[in-house]
N, C-alpha and C. Protein backbone atom coordinates (compact mmCIF):
# COMPACT_ATOMS: atom_id res chain seq x y z
N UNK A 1 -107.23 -93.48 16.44
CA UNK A 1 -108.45 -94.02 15.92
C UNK A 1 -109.60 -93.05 16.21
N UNK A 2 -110.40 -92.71 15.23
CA UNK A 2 -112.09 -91.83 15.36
C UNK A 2 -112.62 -92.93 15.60
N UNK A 3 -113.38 -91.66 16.72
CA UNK A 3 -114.76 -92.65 17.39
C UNK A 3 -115.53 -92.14 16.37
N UNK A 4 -116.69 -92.81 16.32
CA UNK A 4 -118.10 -92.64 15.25
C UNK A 4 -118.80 -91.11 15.16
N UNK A 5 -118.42 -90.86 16.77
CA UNK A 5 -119.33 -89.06 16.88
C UNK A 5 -118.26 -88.05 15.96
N UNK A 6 -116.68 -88.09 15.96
CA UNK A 6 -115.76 -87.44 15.19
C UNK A 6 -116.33 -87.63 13.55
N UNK A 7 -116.37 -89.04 13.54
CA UNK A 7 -116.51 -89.19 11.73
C UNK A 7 -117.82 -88.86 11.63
N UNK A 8 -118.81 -88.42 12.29
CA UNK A 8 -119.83 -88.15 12.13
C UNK A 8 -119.78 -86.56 12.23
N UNK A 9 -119.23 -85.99 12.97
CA UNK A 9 -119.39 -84.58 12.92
C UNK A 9 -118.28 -84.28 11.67
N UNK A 10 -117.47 -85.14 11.42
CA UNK A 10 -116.90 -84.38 10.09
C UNK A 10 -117.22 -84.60 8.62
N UNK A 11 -118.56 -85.31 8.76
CA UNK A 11 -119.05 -85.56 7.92
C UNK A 11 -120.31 -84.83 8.01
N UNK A 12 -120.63 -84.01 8.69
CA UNK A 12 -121.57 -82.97 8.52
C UNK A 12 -120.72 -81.71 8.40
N UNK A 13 -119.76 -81.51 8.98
CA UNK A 13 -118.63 -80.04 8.96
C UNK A 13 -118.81 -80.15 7.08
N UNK A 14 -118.04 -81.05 6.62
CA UNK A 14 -118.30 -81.36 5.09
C UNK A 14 -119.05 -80.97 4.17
N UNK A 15 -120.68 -81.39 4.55
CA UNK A 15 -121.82 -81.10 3.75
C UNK A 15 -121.82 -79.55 4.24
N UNK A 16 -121.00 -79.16 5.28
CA UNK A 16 -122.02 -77.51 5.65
C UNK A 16 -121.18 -76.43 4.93
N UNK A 17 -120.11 -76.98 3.99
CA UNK A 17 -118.90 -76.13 3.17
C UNK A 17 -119.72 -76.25 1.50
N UNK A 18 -119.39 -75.27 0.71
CA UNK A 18 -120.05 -74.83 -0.30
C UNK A 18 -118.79 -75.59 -1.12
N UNK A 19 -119.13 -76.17 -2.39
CA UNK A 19 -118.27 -76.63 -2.92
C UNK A 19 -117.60 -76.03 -3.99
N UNK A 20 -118.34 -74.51 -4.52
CA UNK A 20 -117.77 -73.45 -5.02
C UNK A 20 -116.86 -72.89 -4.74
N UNK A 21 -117.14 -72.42 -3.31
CA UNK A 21 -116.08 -71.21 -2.87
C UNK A 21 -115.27 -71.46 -1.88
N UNK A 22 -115.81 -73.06 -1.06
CA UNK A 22 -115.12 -73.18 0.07
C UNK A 22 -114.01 -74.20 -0.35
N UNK A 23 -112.73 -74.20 0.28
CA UNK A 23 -111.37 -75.16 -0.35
C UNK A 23 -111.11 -75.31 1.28
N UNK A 24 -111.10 -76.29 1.53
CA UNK A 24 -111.38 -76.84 2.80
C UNK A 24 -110.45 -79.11 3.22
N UNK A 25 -109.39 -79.21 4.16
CA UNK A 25 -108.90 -79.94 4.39
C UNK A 25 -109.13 -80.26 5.64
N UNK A 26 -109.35 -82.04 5.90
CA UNK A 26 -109.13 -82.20 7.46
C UNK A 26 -107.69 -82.51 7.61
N UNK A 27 -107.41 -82.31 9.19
CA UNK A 27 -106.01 -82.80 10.07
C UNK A 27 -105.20 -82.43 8.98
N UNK A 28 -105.38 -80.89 8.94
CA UNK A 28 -103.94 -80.36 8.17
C UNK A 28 -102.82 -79.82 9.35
N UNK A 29 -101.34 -80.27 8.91
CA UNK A 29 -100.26 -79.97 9.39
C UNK A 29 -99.79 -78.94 9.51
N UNK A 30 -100.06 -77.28 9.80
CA UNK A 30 -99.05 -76.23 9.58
C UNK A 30 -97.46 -76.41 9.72
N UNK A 31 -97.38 -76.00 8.79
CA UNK A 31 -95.63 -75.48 8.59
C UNK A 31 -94.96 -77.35 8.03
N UNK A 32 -93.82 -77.13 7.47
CA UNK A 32 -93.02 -78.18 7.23
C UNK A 32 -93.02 -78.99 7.52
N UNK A 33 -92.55 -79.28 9.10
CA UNK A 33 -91.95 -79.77 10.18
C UNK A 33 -92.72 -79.39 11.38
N UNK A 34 -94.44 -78.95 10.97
CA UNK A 34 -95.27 -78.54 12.17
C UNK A 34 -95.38 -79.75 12.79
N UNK A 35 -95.58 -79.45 14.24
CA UNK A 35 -96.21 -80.34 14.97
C UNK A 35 -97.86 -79.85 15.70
N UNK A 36 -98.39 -79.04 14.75
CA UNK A 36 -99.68 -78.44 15.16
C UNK A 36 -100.57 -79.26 13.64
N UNK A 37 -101.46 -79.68 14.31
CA UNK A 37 -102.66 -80.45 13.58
C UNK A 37 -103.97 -79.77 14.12
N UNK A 38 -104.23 -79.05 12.85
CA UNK A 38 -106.06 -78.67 12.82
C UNK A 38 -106.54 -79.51 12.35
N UNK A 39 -107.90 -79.94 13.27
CA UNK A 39 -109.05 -80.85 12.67
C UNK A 39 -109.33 -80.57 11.15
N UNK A 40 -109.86 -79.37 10.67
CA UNK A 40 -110.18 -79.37 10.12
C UNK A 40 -109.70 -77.32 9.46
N UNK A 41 -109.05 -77.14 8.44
CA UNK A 41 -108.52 -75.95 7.72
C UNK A 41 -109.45 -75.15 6.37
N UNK A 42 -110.00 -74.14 6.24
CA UNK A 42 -110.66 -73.72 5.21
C UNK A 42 -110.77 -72.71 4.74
N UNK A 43 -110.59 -72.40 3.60
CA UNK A 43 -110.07 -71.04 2.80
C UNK A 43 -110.86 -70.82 1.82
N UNK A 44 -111.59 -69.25 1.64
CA UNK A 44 -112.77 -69.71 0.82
C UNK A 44 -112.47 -68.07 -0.16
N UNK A 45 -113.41 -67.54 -0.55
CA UNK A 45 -113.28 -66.64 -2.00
C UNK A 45 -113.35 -65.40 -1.36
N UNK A 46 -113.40 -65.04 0.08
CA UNK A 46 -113.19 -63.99 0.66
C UNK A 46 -111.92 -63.96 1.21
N UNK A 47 -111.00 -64.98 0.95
CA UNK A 47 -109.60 -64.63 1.21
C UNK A 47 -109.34 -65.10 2.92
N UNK A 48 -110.43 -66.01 3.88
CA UNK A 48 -110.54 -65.63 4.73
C UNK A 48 -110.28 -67.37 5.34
N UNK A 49 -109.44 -67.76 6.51
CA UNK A 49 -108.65 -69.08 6.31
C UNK A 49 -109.61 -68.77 7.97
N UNK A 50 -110.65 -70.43 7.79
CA UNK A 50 -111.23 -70.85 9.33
C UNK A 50 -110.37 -72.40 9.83
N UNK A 51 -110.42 -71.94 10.90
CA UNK A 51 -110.32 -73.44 11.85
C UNK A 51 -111.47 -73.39 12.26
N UNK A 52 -111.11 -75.19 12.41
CA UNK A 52 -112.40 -75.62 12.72
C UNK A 52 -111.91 -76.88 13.99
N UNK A 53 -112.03 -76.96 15.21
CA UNK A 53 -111.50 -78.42 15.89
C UNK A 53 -112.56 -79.03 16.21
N UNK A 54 -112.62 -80.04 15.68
CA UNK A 54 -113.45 -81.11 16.46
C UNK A 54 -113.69 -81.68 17.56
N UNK A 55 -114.73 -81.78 18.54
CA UNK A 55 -114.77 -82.36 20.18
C UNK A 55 -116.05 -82.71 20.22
N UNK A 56 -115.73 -84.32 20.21
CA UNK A 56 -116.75 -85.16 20.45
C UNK A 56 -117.40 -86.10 22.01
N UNK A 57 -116.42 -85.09 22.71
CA UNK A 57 -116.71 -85.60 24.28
C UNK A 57 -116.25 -84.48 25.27
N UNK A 58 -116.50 -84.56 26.65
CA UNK A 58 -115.84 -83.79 27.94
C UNK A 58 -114.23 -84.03 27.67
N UNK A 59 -113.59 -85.46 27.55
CA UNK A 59 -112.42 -85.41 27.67
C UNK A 59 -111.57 -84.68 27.16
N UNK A 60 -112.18 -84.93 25.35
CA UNK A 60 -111.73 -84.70 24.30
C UNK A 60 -111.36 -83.01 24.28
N UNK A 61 -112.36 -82.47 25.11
CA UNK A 61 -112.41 -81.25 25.17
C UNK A 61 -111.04 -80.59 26.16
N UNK A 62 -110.64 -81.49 26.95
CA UNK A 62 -110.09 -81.05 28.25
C UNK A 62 -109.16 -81.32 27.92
N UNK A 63 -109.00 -82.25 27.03
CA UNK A 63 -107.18 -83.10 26.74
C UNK A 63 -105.93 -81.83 26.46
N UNK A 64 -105.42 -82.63 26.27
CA UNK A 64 -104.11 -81.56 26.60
C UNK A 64 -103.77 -81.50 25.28
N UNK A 65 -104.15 -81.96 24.07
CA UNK A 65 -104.09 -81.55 22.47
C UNK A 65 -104.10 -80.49 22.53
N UNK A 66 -103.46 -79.65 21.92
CA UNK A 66 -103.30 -78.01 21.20
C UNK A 66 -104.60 -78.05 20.49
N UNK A 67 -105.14 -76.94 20.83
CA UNK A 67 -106.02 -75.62 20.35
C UNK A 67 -105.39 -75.20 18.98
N UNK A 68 -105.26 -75.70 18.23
CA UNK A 68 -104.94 -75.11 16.42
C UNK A 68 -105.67 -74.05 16.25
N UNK A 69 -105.76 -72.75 16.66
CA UNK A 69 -106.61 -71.70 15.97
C UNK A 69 -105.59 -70.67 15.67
N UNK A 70 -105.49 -70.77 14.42
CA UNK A 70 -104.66 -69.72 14.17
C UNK A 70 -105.65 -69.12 12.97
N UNK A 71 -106.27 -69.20 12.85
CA UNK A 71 -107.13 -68.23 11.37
C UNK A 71 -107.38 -67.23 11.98
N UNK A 72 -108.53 -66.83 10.82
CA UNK A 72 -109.01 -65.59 10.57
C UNK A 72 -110.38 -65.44 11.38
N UNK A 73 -111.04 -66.76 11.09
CA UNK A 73 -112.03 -66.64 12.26
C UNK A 73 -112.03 -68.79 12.93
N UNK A 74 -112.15 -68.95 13.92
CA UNK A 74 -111.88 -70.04 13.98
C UNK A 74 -113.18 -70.80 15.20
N UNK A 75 -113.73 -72.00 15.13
CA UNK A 75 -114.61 -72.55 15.38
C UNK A 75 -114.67 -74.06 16.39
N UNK A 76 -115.44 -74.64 17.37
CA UNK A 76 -115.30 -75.33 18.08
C UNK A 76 -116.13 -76.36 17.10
N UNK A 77 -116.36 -77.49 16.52
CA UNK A 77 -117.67 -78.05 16.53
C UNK A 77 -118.10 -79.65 17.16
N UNK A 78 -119.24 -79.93 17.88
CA UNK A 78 -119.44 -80.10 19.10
C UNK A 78 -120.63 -80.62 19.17
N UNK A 79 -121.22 -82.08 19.35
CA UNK A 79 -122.75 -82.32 20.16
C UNK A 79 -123.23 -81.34 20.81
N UNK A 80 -124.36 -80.57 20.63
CA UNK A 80 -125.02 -79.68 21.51
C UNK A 80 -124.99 -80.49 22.93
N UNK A 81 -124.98 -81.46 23.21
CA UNK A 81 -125.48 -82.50 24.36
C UNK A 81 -123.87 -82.04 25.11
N UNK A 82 -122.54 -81.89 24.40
CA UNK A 82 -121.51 -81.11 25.16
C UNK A 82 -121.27 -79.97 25.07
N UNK A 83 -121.56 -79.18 23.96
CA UNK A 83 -122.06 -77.44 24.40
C UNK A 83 -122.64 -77.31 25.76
N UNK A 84 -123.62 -77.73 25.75
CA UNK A 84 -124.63 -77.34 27.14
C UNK A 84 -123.19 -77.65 28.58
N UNK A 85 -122.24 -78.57 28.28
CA UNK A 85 -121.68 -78.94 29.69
C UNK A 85 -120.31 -77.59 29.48
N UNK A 86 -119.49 -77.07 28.29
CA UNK A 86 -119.08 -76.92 28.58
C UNK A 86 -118.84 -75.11 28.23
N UNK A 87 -119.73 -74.32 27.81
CA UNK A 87 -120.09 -73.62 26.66
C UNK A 87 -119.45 -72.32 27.90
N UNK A 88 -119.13 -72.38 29.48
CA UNK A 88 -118.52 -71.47 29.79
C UNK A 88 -117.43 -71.30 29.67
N UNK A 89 -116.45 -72.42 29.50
CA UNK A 89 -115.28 -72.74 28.64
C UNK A 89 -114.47 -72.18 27.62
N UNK A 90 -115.62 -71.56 26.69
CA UNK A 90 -114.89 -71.25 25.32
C UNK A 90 -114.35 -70.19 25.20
N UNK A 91 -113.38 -69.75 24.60
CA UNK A 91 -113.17 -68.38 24.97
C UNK A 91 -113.96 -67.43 23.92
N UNK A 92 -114.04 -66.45 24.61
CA UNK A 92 -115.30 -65.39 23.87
C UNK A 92 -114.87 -65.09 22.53
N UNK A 93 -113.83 -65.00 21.63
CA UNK A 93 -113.93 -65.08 20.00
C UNK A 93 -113.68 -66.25 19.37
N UNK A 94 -114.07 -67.14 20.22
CA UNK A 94 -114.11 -68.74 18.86
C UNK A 94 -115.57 -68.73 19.26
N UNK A 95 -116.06 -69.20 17.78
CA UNK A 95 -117.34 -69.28 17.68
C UNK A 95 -117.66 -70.75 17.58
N UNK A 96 -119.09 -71.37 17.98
CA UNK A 96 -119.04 -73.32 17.86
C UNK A 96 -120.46 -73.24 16.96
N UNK A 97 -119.75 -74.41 16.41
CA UNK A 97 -120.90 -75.35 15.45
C UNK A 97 -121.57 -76.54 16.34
N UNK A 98 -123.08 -76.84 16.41
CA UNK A 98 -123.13 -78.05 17.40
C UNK A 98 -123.91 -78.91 16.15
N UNK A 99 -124.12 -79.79 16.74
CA UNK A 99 -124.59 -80.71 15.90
C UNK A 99 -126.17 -81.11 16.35
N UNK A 100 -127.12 -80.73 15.55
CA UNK A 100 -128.68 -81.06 16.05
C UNK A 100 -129.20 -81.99 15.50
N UNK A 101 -130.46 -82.34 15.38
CA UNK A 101 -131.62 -82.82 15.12
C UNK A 101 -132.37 -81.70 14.44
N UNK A 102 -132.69 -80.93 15.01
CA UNK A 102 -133.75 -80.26 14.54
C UNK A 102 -133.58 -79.03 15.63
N UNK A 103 -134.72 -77.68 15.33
CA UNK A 103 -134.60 -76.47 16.22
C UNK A 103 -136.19 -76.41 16.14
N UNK A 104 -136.46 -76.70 17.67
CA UNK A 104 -137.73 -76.79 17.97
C UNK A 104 -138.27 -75.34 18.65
N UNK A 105 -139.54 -74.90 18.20
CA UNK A 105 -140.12 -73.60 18.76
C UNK A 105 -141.03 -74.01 20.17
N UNK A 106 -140.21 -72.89 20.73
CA UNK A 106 -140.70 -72.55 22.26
C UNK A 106 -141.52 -71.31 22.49
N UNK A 107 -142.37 -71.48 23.60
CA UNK A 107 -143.07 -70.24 23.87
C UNK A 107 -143.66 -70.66 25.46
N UNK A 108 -143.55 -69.21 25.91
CA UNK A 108 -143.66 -68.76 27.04
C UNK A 108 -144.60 -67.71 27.43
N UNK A 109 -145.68 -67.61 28.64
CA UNK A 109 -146.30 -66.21 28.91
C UNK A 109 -145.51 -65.82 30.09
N UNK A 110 -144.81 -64.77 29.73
CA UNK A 110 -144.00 -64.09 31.26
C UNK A 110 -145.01 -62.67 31.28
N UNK A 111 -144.91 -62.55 32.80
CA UNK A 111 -145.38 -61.67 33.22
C UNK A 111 -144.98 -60.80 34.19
N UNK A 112 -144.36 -59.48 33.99
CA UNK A 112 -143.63 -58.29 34.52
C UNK A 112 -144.25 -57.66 35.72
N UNK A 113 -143.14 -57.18 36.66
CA UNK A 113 -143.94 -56.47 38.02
C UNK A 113 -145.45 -55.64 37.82
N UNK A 114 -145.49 -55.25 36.41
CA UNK A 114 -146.69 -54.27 36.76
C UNK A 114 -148.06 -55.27 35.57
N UNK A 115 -147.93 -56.20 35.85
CA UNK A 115 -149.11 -57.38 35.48
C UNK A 115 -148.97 -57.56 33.83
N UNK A 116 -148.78 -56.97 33.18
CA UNK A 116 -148.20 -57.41 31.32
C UNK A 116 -147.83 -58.66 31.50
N UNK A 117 -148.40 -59.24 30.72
CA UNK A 117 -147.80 -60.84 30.11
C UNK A 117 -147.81 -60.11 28.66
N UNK A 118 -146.61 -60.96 28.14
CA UNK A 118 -146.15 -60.72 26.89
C UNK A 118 -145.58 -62.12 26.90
N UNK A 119 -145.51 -62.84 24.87
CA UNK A 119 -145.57 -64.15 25.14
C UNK A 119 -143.88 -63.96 24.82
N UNK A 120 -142.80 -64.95 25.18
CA UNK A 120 -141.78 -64.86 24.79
C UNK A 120 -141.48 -66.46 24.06
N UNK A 121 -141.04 -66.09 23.01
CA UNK A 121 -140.65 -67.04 21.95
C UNK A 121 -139.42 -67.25 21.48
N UNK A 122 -138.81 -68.48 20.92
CA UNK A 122 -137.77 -68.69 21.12
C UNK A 122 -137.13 -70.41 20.43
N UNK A 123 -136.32 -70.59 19.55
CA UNK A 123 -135.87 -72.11 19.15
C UNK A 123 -134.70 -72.77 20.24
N UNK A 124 -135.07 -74.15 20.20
CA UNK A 124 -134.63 -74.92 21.19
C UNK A 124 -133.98 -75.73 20.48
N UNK A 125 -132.62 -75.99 20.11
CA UNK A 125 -131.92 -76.81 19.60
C UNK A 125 -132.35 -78.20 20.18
N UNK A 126 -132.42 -79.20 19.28
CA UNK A 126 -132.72 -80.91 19.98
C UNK A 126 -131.27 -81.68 19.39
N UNK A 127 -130.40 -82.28 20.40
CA UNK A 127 -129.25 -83.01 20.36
C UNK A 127 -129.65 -83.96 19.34
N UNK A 128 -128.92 -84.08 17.97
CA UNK A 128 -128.53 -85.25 17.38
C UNK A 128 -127.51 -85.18 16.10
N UNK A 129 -127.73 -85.43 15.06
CA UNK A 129 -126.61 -86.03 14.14
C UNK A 129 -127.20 -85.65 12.74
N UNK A 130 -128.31 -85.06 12.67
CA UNK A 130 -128.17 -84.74 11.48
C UNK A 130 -127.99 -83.46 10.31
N UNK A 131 -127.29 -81.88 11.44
CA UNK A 131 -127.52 -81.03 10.67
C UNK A 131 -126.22 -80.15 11.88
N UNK A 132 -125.67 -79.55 11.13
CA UNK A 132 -124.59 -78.26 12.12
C UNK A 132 -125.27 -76.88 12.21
N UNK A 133 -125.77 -76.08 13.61
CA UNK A 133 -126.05 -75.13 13.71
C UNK A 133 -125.18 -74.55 14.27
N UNK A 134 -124.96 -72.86 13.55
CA UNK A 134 -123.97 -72.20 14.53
C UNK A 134 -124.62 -71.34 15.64
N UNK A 135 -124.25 -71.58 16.60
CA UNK A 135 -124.70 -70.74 17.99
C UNK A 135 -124.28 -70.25 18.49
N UNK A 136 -123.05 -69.86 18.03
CA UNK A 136 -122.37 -69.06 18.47
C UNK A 136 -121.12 -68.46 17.47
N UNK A 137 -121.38 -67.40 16.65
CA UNK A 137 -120.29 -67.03 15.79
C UNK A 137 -118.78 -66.23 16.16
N UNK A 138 -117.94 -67.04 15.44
CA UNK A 138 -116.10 -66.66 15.67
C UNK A 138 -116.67 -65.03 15.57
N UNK A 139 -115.00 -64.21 16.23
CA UNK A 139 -114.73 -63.03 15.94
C UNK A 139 -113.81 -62.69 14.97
N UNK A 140 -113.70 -62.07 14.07
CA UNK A 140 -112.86 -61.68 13.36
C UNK A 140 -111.29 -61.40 14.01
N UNK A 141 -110.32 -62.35 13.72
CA UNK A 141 -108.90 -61.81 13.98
C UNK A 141 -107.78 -61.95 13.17
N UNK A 142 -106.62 -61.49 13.59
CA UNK A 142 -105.31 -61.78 12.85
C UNK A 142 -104.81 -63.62 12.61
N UNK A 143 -104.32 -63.17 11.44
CA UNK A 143 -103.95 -64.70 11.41
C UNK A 143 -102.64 -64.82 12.30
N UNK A 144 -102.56 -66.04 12.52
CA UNK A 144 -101.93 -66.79 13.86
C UNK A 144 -100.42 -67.18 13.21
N UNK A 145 -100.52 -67.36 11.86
CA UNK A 145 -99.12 -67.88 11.10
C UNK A 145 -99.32 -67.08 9.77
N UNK A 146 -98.02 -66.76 9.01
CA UNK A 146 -98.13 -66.31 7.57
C UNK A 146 -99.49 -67.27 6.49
N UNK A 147 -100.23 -66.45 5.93
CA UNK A 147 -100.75 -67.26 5.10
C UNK A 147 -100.30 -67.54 3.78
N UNK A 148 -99.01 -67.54 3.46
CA UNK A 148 -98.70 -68.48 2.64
C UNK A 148 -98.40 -69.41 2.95
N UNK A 149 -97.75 -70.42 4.53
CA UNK A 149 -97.30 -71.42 5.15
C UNK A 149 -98.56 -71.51 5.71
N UNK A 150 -100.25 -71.40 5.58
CA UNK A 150 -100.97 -71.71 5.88
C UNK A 150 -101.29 -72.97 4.58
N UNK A 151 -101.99 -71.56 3.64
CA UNK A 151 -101.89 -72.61 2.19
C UNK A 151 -101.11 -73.45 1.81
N UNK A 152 -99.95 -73.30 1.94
CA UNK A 152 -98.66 -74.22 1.18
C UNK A 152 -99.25 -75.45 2.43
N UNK A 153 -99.58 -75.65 3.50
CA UNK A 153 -99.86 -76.73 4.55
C UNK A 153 -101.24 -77.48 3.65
N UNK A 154 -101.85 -76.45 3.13
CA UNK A 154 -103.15 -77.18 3.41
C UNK A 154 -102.86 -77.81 1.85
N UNK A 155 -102.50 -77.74 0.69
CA UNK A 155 -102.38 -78.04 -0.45
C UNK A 155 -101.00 -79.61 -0.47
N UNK A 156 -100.52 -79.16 0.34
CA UNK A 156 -99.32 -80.52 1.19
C UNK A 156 -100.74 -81.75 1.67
N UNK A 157 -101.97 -81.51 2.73
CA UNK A 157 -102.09 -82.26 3.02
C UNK A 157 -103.35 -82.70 1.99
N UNK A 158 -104.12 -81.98 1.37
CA UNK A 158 -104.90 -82.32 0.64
C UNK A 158 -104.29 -83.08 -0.93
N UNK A 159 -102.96 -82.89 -0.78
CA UNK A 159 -102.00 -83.94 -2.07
C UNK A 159 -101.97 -85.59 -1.27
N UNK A 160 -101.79 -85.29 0.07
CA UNK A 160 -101.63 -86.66 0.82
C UNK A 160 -103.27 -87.27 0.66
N UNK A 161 -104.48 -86.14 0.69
CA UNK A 161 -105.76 -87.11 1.00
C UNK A 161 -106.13 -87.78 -0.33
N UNK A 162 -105.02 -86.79 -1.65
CA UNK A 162 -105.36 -87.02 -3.36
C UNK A 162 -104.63 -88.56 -3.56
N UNK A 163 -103.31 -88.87 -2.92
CA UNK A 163 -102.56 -89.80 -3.10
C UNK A 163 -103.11 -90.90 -1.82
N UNK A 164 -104.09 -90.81 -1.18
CA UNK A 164 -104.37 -91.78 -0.27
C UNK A 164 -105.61 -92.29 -0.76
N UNK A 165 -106.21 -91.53 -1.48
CA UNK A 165 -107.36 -91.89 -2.79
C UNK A 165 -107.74 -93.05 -3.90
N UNK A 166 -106.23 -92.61 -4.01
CA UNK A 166 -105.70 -93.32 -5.48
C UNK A 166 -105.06 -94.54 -5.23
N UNK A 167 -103.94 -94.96 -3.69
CA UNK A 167 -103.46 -95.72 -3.34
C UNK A 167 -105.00 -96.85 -3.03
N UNK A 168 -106.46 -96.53 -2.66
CA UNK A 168 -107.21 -97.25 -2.15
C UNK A 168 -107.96 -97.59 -3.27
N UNK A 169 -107.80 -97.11 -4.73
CA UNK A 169 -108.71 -97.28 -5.79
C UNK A 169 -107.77 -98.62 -6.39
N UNK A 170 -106.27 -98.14 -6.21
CA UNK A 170 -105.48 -99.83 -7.08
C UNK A 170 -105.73 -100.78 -6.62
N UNK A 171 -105.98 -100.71 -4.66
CA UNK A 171 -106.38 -101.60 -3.85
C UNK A 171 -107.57 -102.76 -4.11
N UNK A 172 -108.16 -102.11 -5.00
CA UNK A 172 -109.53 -103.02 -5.37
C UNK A 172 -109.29 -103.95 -6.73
């Protein structure tokens, strides 16, 4: 069962995909007979296949669920309110999406051993629900599995989200 912060962050992951170029599935299955589930799988007009996992708490983060990153560049996304707890955690080429409110401007007068103040400026992410900022961008790597048993997964599960569609439209 999703808690509300999951269906909420994947319902902003959603709006933040282009509907041109990005071809994009949640809780896709790799391979046949995989037992690896990515939150969320996306393949766009640069040829270039992201993960994306979802973590909507400390636990969620710690649980013993598999890490699905096998793309090309692959992504945490995350309440800034659990970025901040766990952001030494990540490993240095997955990049995270957090989820804000808004990016509020900061400013500062610092002032250096030899008396210069210079003002230092700067945006302050504010924790909430209505927009995904990235703050940290993936590194470019090898893919993790063949990408044709990437695609052939993600076109398998996006037939299941086409036929789970249609099963809820006779429903009415």
């Amino acid at each position: 069962m999703k808690t509300q912060t999951t269906k909420d962050l994947e319902k902003l992951l959603e709006k933040h995909f282009n509907d041109r170029n990005d071809f994009y599935v949640f809780e896709c299955t790799l391979g046949w007979y995989g037992k690896e589930i990515v939150d969320c799988v996306m393949y766009n007009c640069q040829r270039e296949v992201v993960c994306f996992e979802i973590k909507q708490s400390i636990q969620d983060f710690h649980s013993n669920n598999k890490l699905s990153f096998f793309g090309n560049k692959n992504y945490f996304v995350m309440p800034y309110r659990l970025y901040e707890k766990v952001k030494n955690e990540i490993p240095p080429k997955v990049g995270v999406y957090i989820a804000i409110d808004r990016l509020e401007d900061k400013e500062e007068l610092v002032t250096n051993e030899y008396g210069i103040t210079n003002r230092k400026m700067w945006c302050e992410p504010i924790d909430g629900m209505k927009e995904l900022y990235c703050i940290r961008k993936a590194y470019n790597c090898d893919l993790k599995a063949d990408k044709e048993v990437i695609l052939s997964s993600m076109l398998r599960s996006m037939q299941r989200d086409l036929s789970r569609g249609r099963r809820f439209e006779y429903e009415k």
